[in-house]
Protein backbone atom coordinates (compact mmCIF):
# COMPACT_ATOMS: atom_id res chain seq x y z
CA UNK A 1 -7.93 30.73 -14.74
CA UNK A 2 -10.90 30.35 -12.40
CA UNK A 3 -10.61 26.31 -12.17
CA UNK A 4 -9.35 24.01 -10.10
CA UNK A 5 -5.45 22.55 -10.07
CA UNK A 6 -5.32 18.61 -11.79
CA UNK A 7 -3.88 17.44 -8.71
CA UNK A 8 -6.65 18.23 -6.85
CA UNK A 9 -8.81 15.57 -8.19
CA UNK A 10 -6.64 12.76 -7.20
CA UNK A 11 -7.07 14.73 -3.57
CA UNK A 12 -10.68 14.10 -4.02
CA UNK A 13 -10.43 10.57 -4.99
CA UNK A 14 -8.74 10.20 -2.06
CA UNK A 15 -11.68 11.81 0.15
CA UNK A 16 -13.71 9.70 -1.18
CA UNK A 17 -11.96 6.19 -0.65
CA UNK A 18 -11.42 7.33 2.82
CA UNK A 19 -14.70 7.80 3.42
CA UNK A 20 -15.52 4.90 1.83
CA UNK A 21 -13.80 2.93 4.22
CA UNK A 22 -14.83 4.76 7.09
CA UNK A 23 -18.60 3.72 5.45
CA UNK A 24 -17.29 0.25 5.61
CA UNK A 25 -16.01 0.31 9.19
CA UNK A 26 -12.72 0.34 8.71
CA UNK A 27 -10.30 3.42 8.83
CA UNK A 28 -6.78 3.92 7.43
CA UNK A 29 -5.64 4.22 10.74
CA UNK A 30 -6.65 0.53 11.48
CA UNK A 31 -5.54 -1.12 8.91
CA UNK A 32 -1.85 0.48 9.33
CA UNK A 33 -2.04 -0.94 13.13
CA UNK A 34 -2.77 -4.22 11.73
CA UNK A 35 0.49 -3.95 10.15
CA UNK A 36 -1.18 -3.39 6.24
CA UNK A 37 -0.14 -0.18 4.20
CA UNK A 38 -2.33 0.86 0.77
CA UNK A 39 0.27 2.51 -1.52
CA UNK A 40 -1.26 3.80 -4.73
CA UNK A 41 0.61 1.68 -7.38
CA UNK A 42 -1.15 3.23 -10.27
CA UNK A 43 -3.82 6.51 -10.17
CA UNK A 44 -6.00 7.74 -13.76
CA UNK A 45 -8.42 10.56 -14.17
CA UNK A 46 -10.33 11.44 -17.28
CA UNK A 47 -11.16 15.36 -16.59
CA UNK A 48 -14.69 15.66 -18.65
CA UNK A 49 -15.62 19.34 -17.83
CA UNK A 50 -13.68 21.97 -15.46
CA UNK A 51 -14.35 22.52 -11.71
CA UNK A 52 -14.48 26.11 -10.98
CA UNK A 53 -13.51 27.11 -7.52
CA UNK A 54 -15.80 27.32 -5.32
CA UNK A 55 -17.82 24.54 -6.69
CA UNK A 56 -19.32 21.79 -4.41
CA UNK A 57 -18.91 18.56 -5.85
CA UNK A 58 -20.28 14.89 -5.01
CA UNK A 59 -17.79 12.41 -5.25
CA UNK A 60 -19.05 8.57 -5.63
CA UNK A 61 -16.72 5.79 -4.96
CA UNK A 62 -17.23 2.21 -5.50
CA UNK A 63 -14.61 -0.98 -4.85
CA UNK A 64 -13.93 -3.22 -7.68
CA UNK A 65 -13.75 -6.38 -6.73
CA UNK A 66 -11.57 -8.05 -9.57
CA UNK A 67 -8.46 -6.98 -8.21
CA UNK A 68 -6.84 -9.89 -6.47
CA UNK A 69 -3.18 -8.47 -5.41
CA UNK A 70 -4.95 -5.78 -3.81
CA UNK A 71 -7.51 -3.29 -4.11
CA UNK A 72 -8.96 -0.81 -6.85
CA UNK A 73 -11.41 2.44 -6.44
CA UNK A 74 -13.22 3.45 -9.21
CA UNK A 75 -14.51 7.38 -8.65
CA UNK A 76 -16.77 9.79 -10.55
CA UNK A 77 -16.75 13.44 -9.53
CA UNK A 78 -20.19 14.92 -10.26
CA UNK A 79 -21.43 18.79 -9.66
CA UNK A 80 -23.46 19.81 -6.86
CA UNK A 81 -26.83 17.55 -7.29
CA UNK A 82 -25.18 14.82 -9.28
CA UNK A 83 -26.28 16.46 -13.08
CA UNK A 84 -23.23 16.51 -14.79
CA UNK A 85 -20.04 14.32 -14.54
CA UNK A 86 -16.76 16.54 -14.44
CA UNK A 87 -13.95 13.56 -13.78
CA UNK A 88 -14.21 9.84 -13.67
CA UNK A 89 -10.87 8.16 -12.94
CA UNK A 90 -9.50 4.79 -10.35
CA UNK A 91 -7.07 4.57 -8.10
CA UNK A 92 -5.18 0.71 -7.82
CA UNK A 93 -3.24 -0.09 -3.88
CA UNK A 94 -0.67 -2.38 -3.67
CA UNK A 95 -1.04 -4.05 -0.22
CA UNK A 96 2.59 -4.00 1.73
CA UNK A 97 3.85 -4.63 5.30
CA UNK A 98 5.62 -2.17 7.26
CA UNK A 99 9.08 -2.91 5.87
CA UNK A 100 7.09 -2.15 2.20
CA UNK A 101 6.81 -5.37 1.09
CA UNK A 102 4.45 -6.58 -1.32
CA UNK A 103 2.24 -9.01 0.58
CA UNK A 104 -0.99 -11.08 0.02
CA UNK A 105 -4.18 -8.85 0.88
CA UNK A 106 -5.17 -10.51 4.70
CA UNK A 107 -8.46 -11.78 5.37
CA UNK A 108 -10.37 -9.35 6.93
CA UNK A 109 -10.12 -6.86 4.36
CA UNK A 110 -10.76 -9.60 1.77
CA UNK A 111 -13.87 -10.41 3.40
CA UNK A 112 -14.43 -6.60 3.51
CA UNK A 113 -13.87 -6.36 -0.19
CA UNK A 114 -16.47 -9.54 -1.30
CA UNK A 115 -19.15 -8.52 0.76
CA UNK A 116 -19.67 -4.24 0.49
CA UNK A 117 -18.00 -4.00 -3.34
CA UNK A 118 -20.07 -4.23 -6.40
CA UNK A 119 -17.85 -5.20 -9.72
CA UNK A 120 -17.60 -1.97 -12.24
C-alpha cells in the first residue's frame, strides 16, 4: 500500500509528548519514581493526508492546560518542513499511583503544567 500503519501515529504522538517532557525537564522515568503513572485514558487522531514510508515528519506537541484531573497533549503531524498537515489528534492521561489509582495530579507537575503549556 506504500503508507504507513494507523497505529503508528499514536506511536508518534507518543514521541512527541516524551520529548516534550524531556523539553520540560522532566522524564517519564521521574515521574514513575515519584510514585505518578500517565495512563492514556482516551487517544483521537484525525488522519488528513497519508504518510508514505519513508517520509520524515515533524511532530509538534503542545499541553493543554484545561485539564484539571490530569493532563492532555494536543499533536499535529506535519511533512518534512512543516507544509502540509497529515494528522492532528490528542492524547488525555489519567494520573494514578502505583497500585493504579486515580489520584489528584501532585504539585510539581501542576506547576509544570501552568507555567510551559499554552491553552489550545
Amino acid at each position: 500500500m506504500g503508507s504507513a500503519y494507523n497505529a503508528n501515529y499514536f506511536r508518534w504522538f507518543e514521541i512527541g509528548r516524551t520529548e516534550l517532557l524531556r523539553s520540560l525537564g522532566l522524564t517519564y522515568k521521574a515521574i514513575e519514581t515519584k510514585g505518578l503513572f500517565l495512563p492514556v485514558s482516551e487517544a483521537f487522531c484525525k488522519y488528513i493526508a497519508p504518510v508514505i514510508y519513508d517520509d520524515i515528519l515533524q511532530i509538534e506537541t503542545a499541553l493543554d492546560t484545561r485539564i484539571k484531573g490530569g493532563m492532555k497533549f494536543d499533536y499535529t503531524i506535519f511533512s518534512e518542513g512543516g507544509e502540509k498537515i497529515l494528522a492532528k489528534g490528542y492524547t488525555k492521561h489519567a494520573c494514578v499511583d502505583h497500585n493504579g489509582r486515580v489520584v489528584r495530579p501532585p504539585e510539581f507537575l501542576v506547576k509544570l503544567i501552568t507555567s510551559h503549556a499554552t491553552p489550545s
